[in-house]
C-alpha atoms as a PDB file:
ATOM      1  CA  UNK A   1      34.743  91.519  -2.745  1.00  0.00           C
ATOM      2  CA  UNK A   2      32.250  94.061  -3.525  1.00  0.00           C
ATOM      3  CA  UNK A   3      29.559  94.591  -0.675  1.00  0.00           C
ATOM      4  CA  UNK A   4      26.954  93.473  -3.300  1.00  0.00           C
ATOM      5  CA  UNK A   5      29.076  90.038  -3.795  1.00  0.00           C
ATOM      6  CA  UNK A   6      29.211  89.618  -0.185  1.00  0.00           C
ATOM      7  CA  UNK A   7      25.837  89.417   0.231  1.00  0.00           C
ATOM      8  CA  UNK A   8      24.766  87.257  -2.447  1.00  0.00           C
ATOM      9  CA  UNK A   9      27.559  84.870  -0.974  1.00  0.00           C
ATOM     10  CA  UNK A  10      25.736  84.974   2.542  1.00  0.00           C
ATOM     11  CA  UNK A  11      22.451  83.952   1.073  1.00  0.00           C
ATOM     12  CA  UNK A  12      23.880  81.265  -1.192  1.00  0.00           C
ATOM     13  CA  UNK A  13      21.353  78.068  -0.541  1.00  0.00           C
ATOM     14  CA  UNK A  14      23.594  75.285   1.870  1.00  0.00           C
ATOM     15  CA  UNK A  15      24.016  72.571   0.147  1.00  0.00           C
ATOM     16  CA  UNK A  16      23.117  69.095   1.309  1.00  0.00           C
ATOM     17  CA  UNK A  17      25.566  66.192   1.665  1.00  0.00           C
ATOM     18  CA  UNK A  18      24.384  62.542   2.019  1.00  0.00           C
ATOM     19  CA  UNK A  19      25.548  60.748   5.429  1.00  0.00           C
ATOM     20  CA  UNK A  20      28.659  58.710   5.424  1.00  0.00           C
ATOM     21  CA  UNK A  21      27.055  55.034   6.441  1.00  0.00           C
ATOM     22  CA  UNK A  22      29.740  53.088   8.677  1.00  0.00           C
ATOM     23  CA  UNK A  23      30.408  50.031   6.547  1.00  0.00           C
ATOM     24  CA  UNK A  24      29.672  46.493   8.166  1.00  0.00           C
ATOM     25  CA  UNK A  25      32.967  44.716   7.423  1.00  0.00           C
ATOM     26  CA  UNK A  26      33.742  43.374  10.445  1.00  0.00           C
ATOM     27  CA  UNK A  27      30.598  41.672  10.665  1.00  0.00           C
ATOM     28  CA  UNK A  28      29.442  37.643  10.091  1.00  0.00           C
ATOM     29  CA  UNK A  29      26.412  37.230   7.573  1.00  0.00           C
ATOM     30  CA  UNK A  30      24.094  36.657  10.004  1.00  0.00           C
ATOM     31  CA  UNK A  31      24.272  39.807  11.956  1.00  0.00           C
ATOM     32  CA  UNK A  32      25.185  42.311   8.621  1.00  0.00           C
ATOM     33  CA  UNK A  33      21.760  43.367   7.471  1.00  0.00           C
ATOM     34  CA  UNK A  34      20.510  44.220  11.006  1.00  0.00           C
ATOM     35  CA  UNK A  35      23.460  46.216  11.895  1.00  0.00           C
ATOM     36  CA  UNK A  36      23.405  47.878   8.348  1.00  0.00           C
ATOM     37  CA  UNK A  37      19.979  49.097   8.818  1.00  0.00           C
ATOM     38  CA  UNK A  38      20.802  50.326  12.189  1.00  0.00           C
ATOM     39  CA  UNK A  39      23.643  52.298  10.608  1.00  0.00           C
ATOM     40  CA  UNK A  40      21.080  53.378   7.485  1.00  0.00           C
ATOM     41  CA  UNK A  41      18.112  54.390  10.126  1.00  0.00           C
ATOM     42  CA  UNK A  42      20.495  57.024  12.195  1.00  0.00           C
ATOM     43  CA  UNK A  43      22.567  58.452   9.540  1.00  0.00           C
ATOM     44  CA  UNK A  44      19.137  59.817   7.847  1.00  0.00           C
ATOM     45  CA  UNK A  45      17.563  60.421  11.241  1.00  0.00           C
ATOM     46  CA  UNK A  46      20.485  63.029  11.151  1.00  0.00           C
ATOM     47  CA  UNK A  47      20.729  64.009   7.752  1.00  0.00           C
ATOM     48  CA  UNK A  48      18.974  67.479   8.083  1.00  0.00           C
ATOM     49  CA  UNK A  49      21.952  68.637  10.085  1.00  0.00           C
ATOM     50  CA  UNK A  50      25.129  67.701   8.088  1.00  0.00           C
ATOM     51  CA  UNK A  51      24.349  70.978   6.065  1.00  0.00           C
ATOM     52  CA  UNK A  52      27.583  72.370   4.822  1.00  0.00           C
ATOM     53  CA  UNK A  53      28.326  75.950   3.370  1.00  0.00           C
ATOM     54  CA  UNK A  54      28.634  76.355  -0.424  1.00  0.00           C
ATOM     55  CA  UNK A  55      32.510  76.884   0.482  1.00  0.00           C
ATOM     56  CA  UNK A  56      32.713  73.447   1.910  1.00  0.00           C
ATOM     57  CA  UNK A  57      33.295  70.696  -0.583  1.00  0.00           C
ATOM     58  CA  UNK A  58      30.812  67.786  -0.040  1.00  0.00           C
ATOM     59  CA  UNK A  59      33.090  64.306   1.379  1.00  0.00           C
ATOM     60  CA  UNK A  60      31.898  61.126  -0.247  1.00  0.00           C
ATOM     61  CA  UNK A  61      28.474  62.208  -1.908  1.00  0.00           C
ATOM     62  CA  UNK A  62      28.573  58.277  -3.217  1.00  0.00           C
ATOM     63  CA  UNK A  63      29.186  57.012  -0.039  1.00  0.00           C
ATOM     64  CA  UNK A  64      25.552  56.039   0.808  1.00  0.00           C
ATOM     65  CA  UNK A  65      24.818  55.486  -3.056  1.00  0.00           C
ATOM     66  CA  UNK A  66      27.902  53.012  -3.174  1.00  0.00           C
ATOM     67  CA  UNK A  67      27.437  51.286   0.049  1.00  0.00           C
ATOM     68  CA  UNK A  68      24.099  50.467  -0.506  1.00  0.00           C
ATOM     69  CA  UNK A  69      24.413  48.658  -4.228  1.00  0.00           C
ATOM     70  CA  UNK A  70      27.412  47.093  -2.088  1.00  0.00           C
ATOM     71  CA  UNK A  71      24.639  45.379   0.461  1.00  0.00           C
ATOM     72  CA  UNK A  72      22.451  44.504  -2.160  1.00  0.00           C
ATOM     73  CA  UNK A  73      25.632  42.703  -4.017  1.00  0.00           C
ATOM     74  CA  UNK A  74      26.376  40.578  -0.955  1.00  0.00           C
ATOM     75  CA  UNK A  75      22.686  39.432  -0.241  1.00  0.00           C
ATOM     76  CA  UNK A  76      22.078  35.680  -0.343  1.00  0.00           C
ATOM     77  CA  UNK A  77      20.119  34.940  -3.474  1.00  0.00           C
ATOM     78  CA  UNK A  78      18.606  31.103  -3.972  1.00  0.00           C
ATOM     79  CA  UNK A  79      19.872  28.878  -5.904  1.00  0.00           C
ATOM     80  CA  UNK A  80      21.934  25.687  -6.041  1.00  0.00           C
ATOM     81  CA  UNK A  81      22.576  25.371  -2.442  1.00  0.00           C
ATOM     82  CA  UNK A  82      18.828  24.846  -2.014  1.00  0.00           C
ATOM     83  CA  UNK A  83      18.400  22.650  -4.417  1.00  0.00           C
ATOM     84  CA  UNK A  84      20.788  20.241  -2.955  1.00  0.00           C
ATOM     85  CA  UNK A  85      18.074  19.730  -0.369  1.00  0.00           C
ATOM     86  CA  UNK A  86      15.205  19.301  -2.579  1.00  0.00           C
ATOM     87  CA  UNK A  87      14.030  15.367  -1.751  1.00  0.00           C
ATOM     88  CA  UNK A  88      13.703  14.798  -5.851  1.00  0.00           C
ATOM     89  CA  UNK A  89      17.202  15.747  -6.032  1.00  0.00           C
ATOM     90  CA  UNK A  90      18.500  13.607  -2.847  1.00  0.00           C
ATOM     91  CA  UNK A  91      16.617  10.810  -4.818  1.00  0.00           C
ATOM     92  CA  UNK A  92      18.865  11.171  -7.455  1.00  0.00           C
ATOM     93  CA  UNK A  93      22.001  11.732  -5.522  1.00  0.00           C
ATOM     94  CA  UNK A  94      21.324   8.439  -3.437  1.00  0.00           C
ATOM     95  CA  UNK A  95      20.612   6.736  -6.624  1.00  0.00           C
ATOM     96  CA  UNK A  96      23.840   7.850  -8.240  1.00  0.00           C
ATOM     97  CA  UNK A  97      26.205   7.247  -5.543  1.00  0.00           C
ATOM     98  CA  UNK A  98      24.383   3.332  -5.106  1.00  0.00           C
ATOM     99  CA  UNK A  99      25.303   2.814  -8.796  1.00  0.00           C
ATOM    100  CA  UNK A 100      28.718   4.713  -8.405  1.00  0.00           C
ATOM    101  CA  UNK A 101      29.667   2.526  -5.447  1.00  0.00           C
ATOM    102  CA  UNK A 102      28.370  -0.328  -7.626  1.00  0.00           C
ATOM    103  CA  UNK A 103      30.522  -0.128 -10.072  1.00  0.00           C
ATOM    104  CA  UNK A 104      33.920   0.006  -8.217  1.00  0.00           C
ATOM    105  CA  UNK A 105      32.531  -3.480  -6.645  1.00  0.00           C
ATOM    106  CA  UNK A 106      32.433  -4.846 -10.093  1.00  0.00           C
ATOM    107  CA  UNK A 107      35.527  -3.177 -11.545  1.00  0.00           C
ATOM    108  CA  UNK A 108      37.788  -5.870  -9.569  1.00  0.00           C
ATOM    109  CA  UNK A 109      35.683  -8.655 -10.983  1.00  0.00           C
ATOM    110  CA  UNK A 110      35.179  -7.603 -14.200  1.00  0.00           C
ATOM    111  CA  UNK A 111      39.132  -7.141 -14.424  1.00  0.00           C
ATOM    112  CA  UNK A 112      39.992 -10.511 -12.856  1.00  0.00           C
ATOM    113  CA  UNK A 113      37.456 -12.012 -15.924  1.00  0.00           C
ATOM    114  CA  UNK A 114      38.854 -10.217 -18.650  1.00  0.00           C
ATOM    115  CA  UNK A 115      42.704 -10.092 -17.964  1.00  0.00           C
ATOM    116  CA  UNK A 116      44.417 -12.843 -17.865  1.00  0.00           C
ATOM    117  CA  UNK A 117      48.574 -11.371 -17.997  1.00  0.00           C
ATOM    118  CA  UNK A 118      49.707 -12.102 -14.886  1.00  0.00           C
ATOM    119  CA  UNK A 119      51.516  -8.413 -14.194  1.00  0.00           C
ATOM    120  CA  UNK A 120      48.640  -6.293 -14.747  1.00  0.00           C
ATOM    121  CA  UNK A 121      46.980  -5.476 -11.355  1.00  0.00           C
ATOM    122  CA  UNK A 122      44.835  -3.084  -9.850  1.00  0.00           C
ATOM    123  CA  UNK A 123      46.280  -0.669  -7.818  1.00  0.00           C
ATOM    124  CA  UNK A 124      49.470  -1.919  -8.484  1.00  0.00           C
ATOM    125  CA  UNK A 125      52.673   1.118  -8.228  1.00  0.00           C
ATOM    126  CA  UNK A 126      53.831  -0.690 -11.720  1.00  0.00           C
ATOM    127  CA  UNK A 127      50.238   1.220 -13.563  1.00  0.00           C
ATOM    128  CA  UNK A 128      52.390   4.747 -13.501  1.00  0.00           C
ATOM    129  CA  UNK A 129      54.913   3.019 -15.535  1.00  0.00           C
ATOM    130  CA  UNK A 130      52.398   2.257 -18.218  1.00  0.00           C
ATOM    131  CA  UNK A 131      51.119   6.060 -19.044  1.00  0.00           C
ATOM    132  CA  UNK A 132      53.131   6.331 -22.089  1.00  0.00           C
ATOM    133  CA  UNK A 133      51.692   2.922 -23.300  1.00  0.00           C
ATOM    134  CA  UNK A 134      47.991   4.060 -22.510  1.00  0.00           C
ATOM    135  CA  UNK A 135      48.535   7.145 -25.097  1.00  0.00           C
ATOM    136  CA  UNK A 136      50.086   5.017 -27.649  1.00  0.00           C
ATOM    137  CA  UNK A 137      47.162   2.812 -27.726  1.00  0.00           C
ATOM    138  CA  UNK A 138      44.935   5.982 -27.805  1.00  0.00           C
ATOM    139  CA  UNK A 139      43.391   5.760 -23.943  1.00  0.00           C
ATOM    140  CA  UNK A 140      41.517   8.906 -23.289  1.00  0.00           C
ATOM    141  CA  UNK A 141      42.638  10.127 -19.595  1.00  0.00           C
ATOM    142  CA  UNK A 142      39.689  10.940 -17.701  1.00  0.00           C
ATOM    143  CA  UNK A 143      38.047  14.436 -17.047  1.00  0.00           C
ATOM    144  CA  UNK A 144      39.765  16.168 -13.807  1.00  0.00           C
ATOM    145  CA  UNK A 145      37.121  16.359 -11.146  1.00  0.00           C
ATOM    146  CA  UNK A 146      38.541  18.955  -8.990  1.00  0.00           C
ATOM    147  CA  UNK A 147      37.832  19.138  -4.876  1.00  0.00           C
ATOM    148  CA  UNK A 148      34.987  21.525  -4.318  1.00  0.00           C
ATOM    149  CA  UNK A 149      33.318  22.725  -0.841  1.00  0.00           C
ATOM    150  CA  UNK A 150      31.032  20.101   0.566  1.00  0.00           C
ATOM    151  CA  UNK A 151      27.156  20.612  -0.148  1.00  0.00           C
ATOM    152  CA  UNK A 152      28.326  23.145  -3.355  1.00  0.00           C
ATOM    153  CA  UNK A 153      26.289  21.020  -6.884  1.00  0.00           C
ATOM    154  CA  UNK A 154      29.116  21.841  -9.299  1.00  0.00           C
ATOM    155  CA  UNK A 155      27.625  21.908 -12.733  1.00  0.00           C
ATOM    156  CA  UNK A 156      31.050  21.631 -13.680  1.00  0.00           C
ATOM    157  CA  UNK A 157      32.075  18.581 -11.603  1.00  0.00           C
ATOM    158  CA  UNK A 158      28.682  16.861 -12.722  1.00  0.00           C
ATOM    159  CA  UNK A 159      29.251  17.600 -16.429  1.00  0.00           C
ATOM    160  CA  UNK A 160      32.611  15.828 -15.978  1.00  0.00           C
ATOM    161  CA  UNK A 161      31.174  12.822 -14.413  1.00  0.00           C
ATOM    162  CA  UNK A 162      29.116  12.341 -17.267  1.00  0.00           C
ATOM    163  CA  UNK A 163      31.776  12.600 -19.872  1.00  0.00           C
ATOM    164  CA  UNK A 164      34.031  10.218 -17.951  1.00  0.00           C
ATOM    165  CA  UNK A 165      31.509   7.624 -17.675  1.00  0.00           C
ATOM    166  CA  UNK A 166      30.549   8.307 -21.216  1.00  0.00           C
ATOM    167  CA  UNK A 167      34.195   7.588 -22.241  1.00  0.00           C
ATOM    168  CA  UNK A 168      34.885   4.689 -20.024  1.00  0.00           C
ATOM    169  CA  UNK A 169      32.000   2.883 -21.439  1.00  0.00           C
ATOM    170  CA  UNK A 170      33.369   3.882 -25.066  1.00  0.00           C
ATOM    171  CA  UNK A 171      36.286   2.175 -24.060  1.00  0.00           C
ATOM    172  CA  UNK A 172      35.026  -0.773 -22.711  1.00  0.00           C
ATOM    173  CA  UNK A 173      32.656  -1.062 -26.180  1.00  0.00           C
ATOM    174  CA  UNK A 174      35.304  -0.909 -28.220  1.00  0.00           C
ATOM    175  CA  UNK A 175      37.637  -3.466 -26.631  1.00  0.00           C
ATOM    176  CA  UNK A 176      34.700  -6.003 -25.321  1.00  0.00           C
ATOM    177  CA  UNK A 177      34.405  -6.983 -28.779  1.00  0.00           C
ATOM    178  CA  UNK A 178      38.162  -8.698 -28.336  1.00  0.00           C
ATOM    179  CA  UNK A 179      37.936 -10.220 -24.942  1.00  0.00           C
ATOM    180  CA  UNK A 180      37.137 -13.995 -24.742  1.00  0.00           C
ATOM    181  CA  UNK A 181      35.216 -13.254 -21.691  1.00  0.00           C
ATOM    182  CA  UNK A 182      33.193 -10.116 -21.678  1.00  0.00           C
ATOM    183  CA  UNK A 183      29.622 -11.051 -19.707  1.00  0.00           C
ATOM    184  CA  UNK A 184      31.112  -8.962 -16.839  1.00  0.00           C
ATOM    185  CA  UNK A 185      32.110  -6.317 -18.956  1.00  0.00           C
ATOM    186  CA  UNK A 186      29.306  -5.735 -20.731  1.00  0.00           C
ATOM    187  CA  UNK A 187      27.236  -5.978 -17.225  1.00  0.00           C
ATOM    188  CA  UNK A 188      29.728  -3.296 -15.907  1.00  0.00           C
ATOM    189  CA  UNK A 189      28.942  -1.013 -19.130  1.00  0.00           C
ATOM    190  CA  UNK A 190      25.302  -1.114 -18.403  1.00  0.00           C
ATOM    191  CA  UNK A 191      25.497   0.161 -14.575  1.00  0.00           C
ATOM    192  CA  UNK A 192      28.032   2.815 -16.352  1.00  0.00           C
ATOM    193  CA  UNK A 193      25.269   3.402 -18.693  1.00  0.00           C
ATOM    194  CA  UNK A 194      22.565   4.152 -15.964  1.00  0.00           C
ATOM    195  CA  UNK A 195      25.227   6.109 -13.512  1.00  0.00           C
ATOM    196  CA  UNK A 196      25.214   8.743 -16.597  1.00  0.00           C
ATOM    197  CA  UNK A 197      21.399   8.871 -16.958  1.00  0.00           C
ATOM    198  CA  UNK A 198      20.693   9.605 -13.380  1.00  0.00           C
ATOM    199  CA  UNK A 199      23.899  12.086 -13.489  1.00  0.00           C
ATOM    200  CA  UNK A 200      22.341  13.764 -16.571  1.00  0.00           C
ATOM    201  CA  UNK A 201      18.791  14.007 -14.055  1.00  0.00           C
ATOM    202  CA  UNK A 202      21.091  16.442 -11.864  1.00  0.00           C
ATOM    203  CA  UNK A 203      22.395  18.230 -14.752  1.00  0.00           C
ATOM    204  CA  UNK A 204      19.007  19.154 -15.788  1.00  0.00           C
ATOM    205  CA  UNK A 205      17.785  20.244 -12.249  1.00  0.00           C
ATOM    206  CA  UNK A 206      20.694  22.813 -12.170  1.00  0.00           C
ATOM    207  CA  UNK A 207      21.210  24.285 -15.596  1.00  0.00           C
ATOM    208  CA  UNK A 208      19.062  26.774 -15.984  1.00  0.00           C
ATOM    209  CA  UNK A 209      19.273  27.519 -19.611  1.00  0.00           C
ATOM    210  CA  UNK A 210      18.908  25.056 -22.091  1.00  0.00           C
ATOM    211  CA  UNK A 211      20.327  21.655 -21.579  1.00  0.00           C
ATOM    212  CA  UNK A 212      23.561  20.407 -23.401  1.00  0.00           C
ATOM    213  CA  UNK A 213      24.218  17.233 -22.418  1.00  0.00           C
ATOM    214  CA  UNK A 214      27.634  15.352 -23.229  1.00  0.00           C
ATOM    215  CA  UNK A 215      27.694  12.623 -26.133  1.00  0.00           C
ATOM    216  CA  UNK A 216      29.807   9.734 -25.795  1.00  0.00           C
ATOM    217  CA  UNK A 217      33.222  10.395 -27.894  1.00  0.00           C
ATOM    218  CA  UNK A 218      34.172   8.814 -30.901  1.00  0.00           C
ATOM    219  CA  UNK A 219      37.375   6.541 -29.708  1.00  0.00           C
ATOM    220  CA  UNK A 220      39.660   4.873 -31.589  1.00  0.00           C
ATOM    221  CA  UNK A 221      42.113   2.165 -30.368  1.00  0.00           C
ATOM    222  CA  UNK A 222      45.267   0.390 -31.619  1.00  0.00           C
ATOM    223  CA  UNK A 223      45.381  -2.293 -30.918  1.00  0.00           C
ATOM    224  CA  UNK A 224      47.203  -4.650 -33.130  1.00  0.00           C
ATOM    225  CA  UNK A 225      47.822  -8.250 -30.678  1.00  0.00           C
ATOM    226  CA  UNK A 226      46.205 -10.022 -28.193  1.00  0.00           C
ATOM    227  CA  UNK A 227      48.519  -8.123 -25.581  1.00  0.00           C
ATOM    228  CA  UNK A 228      47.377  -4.957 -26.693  1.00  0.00           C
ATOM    229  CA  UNK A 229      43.549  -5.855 -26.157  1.00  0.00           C
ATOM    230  CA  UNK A 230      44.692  -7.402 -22.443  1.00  0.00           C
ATOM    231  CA  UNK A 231      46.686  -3.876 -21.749  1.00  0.00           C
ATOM    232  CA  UNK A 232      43.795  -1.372 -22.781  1.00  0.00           C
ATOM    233  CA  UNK A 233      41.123  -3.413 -20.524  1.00  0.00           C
ATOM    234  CA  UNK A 234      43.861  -3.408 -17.783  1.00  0.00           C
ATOM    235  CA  UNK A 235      44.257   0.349 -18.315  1.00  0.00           C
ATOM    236  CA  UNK A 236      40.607   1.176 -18.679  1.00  0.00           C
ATOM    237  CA  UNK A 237      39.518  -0.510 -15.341  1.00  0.00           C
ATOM    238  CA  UNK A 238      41.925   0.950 -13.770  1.00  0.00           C
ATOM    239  CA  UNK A 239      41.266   4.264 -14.664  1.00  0.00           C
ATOM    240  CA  UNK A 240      37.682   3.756 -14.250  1.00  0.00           C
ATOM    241  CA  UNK A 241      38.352   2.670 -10.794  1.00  0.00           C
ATOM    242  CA  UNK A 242      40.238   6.115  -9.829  1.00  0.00           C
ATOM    243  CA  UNK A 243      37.775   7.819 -11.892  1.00  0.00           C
ATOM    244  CA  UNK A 244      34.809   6.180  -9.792  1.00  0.00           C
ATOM    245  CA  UNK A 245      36.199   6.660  -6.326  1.00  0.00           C
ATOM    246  CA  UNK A 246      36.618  10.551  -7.393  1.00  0.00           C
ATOM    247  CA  UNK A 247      33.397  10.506  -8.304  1.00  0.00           C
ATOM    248  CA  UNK A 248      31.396   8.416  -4.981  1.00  0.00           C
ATOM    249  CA  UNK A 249      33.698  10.857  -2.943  1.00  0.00           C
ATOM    250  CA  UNK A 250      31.550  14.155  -4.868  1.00  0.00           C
ATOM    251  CA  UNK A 251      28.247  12.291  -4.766  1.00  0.00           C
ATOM    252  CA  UNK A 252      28.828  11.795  -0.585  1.00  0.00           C
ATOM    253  CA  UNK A 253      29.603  15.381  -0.323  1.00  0.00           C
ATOM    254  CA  UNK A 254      26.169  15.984  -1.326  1.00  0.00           C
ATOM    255  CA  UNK A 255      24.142  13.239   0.383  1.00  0.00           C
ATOM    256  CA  UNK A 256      22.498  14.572   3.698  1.00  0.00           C
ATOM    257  CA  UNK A 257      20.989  10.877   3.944  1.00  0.00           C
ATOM    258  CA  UNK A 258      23.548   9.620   6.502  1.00  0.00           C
ATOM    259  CA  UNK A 259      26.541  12.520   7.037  1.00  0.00           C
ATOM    260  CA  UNK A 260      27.840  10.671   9.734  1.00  0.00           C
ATOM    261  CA  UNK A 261      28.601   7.319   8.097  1.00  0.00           C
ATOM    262  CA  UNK A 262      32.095   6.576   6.964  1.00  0.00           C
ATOM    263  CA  UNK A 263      34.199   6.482   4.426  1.00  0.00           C
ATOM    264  CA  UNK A 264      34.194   1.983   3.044  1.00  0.00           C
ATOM    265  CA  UNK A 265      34.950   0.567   0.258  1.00  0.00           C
ATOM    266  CA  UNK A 266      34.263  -2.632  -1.331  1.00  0.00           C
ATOM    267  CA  UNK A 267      36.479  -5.464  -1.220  1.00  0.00           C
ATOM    268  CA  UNK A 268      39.279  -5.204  -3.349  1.00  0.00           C
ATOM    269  CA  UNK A 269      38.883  -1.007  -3.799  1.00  0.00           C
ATOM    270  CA  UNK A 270      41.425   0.438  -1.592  1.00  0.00           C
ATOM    271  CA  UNK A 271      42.525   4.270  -2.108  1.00  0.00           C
END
């Protein structure tokens, strides 16, 4: 290198390399952001000497850059897990799960009023055999509501709710209008029928873009004898009975009314 060269080299400006920030991983939630700024507050108190030569390549220049979009990724932001202590929406959990728990009372009722064949019982091991029978008569199974963490509002689960009770009371419409006795039926289709408005009160609390709300289906049954008719009322209160314990089970989850109480059922429910 030409003397000339060599000196242009020694007066080259250093360069500057951001600080490396120690990342927080090890750390709970609660402690993160205090620690981080800890980390944040001496790395720059330092910066002015991690100068390097302009024959030293600069380690992670993105380090800070990266770690910091990081922290602002993994900050809590509201949302549904405060809303599930709002009082307006307790109101309408409370209300729900009163109804819910109100309808699995009546199910076992409504059943013994409607059906008279002697082999068709609730909670009986003999219902699994019956499946294939259910589809050939054109019984909807109902929506999947799958375990979530306690106190998380699933707008999911809540959409599901309403579109099982919205089938189960298509059901029950289209075969009341068979039964000989159908007062407790039709009683049971109303409380179904006010379940789903207070459920579709939730749903509008947490969507935050425009509501879609779930219509009742269109169903269609075959049902050709008077056994049939007895057989789709003995399948539809029993599913509605597994559908509604599912769904009293949710609606606890996010009731901070009593979170003590236990787990009852009324007479003739059993899980």
């Amino acid at each position: 290198m030409s003397s000339a060269a060599a000196q242009r080299s020694s007066r080259a400006e250093p360069r500057f390399v951001p600080p490396v920030v120690p990342l927080c991983h090890t750390h709970t939630h609660t402690h993160t952001h205090t620690h981080c700024a800890r980390n944040i507050k001496r790395a720059c108190s330092g910066a002015r000497a991690l100068i390097f030569s302009s024959d030293c390549p600069p380690p992670a220049v993105f380090a800070l850059p990266c770690y910091m979009a990081s922290l602002g990724r993994g900050a809590p932001l509201p949302g549904r897990s405060a809303l599930v202590e709002e009082p307006r929406f307790q109101e309408l959990v409370q209300k729900s799960r009163s109804l819910t728990e109100k309808i699995l009372g009546s199910v076992p009722a409504a059943h013994e009023s409607c059906v008279r064949t002697e082999s068709f019982k609730l909670n009986s091991s003999e219902n699994a055999h019956l499946a294939i029978m259910a589809a050939n008569i054109g019984i909807l199974p109902a929506p999947v509501l799958r375990a979530v963490s306690e106190n998380v509002i699933s707008k999911t689960i809540l959409t599901r709710i309403s579109e099982g009770l919205q089938l189960h009371r298509a059901l029950l419409s289209t075969i009341s209008g068979r039964l000989q006795n159908k007062d407790q039926v039709t009683e049971l289709m109303a409380d179904i029928r006010d379940l789903d408005i207070q459920i579709n009160k939730m749903l509008k609390m947490v969507q935050e873009e425009a509501v879609v709300l779930p219509t009742q289906p269109t169903v269609t049954l075959r049902l050709p004898g008077e056994y049939e008719v007895q057989l789709a009322a003995h399948l539809t209160l029993e599913q509605l009975l597994s559908f509604g314990q599912d769904t009293v089970r949710y609606l606890r989850s996010l009731d901070k009314s009593n979170e003590e109480e236990t787990e009852s059922w009324p007479t003739g429910v059993t899980l």
